[in-house]
Protein backbone atom coordinates (compact mmCIF):
# COMPACT_ATOMS: atom_id res chain seq x y z
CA UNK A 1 24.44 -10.15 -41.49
CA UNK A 2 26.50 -13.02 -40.61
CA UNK A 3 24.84 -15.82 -38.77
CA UNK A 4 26.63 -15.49 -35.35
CA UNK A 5 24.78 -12.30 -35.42
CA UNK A 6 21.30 -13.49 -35.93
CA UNK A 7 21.45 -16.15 -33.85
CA UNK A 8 22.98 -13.93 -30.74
CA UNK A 9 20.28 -11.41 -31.71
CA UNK A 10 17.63 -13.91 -31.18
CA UNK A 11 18.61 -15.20 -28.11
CA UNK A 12 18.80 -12.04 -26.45
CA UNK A 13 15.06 -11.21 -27.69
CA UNK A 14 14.56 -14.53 -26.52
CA UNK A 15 15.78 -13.61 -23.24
CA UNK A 16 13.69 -10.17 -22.65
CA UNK A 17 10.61 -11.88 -23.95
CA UNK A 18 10.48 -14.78 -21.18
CA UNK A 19 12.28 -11.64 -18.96
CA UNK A 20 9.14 -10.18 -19.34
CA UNK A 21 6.49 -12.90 -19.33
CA UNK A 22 8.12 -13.57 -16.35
CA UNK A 23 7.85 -10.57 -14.52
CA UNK A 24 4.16 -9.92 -15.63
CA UNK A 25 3.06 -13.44 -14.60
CA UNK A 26 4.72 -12.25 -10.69
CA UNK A 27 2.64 -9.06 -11.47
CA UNK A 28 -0.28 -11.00 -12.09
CA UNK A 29 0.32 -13.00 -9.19
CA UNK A 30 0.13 -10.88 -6.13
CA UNK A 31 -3.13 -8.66 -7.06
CA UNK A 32 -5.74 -11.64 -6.33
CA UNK A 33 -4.31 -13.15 -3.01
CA UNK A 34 -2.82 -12.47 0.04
CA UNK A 35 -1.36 -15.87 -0.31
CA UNK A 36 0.31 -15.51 -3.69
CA UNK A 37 1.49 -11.79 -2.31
CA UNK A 38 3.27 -13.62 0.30
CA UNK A 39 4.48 -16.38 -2.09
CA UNK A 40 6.09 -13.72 -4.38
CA UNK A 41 7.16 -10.65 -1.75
CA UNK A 42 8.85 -12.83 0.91
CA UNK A 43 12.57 -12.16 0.48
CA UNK A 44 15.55 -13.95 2.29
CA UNK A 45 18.26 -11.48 0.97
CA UNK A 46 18.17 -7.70 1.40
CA UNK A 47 16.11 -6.76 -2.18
CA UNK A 48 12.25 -7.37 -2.08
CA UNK A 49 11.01 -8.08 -5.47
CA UNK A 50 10.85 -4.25 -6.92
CA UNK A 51 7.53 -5.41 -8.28
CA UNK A 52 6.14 -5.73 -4.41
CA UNK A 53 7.53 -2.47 -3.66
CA UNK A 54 5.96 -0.86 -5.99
CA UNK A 55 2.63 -2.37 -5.58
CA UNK A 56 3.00 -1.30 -2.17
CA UNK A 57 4.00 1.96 -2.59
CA UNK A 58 0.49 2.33 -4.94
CA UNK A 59 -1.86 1.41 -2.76
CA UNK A 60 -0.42 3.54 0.17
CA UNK A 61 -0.32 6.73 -2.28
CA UNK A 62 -3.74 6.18 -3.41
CA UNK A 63 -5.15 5.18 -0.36
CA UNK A 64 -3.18 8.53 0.89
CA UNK A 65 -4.98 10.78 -1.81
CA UNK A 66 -8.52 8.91 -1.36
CA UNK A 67 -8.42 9.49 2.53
CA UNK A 68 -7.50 13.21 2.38
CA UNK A 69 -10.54 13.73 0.00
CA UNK A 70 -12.78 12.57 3.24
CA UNK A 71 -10.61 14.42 5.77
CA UNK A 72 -8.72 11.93 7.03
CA UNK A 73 -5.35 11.27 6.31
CA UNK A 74 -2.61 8.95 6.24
CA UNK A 75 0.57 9.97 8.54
CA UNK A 76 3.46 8.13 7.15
CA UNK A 77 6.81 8.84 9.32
CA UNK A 78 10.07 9.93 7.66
CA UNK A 79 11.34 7.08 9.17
CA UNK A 80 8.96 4.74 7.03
CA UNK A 81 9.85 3.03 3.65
CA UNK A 82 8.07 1.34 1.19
CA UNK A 83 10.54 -1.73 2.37
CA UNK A 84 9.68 -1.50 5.64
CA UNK A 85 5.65 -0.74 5.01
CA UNK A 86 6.34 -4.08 2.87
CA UNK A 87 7.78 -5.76 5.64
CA UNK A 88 4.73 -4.86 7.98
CA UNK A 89 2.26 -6.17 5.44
CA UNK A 90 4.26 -9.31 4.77
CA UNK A 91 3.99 -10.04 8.79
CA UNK A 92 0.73 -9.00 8.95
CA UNK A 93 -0.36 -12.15 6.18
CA UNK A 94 1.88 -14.44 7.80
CA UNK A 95 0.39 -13.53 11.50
CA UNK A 96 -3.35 -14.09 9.92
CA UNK A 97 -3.92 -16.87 7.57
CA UNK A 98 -7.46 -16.41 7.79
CA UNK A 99 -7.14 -13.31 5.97
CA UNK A 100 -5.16 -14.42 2.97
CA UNK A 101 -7.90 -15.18 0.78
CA UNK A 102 -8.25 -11.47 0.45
CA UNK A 103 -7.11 -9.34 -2.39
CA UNK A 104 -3.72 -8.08 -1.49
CA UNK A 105 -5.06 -4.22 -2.33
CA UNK A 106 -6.94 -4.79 1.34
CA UNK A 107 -4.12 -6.16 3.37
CA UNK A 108 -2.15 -3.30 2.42
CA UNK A 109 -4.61 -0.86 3.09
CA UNK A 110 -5.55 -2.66 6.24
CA UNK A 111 -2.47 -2.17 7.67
CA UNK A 112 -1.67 1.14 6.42
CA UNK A 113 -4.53 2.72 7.98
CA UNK A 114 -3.82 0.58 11.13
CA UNK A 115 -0.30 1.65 11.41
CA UNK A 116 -0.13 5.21 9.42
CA UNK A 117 -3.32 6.97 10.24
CA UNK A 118 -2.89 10.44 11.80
CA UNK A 119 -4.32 11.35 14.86
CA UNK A 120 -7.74 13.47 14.97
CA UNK A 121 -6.23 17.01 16.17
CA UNK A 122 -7.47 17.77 19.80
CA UNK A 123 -10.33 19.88 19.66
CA UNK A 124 -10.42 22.41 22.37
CA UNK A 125 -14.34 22.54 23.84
CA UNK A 126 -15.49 26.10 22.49
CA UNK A 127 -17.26 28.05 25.44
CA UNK A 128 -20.95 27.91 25.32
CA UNK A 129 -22.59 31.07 24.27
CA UNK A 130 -24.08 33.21 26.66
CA UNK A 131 -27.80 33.03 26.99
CA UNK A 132 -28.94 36.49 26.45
CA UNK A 133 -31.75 37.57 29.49
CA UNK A 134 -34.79 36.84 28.65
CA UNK A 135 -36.83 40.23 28.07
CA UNK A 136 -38.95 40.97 31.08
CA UNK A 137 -42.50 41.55 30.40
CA UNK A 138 -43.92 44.69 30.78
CA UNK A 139 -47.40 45.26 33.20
């Protein structure tokens, strides 16, 4: 191998390795606060981090499949993306500081269930039985 080689070799593995420190380290950072989930997921151009997305889109699935075990369920519109669920959690932190000491897995759930949670169907009010007559006693 000729030493051009090597050395372009271990720059690129260079490259990936911080690549991927760095991306675990923004992992890392938005599971323990809502603060550092704000620091990381706000976004000035049009592509969220994809690592926010997907975080998002998580919690909503599980938090989907949990809810349907108890009967409830989560009623997310066609017209919903994970970007835009994103975007409703991001406001949500920003419109309640107090809450961004809590774990990011809450906020999103919070406002999930806040904004996606399907309506209880309308129970119609089943007719009352009829009281059967009383048997008449006999002299």
């Amino acid at each position: 191998m000729k030493a051009p080689y090597i050395k372009t070799l271990i720059i690129a593995v260079l490259a990936l390795t911080i690549l991927s420190v760095a991306k675990a380290q923004k992992t890392s950072d938005i599971i323990n606060r809502g603060d550092d989930f704000l620091a990381v997921c706000q976004y000035d151009n049009d592509h969220p981090p994809d690592v926010c997305l997907a975080y998002v889109a998580g919690v909503v699935g599980t938090l989907a499949l949990n809810w349907a075990d108890t009967g409830q369920r989560i009623c997310i519109p066609d017209s919903a993306t994970v970007r835009t669920t994103l975007d409703l959690v991001l406001q949500y932190i920003k419109d309640h500081p107090e809450k961004r000491e809590q774990k990011p897995i809450f906020l999103v759930a919070q406002v999930t269930i806040k904004k996606y949670v399907c309506e209880a169907p309308k129970q119609h009010a089943a007719p009352a039985p009829k009281a059967e007559p009383e048997p008449k006693a006999r002299p």
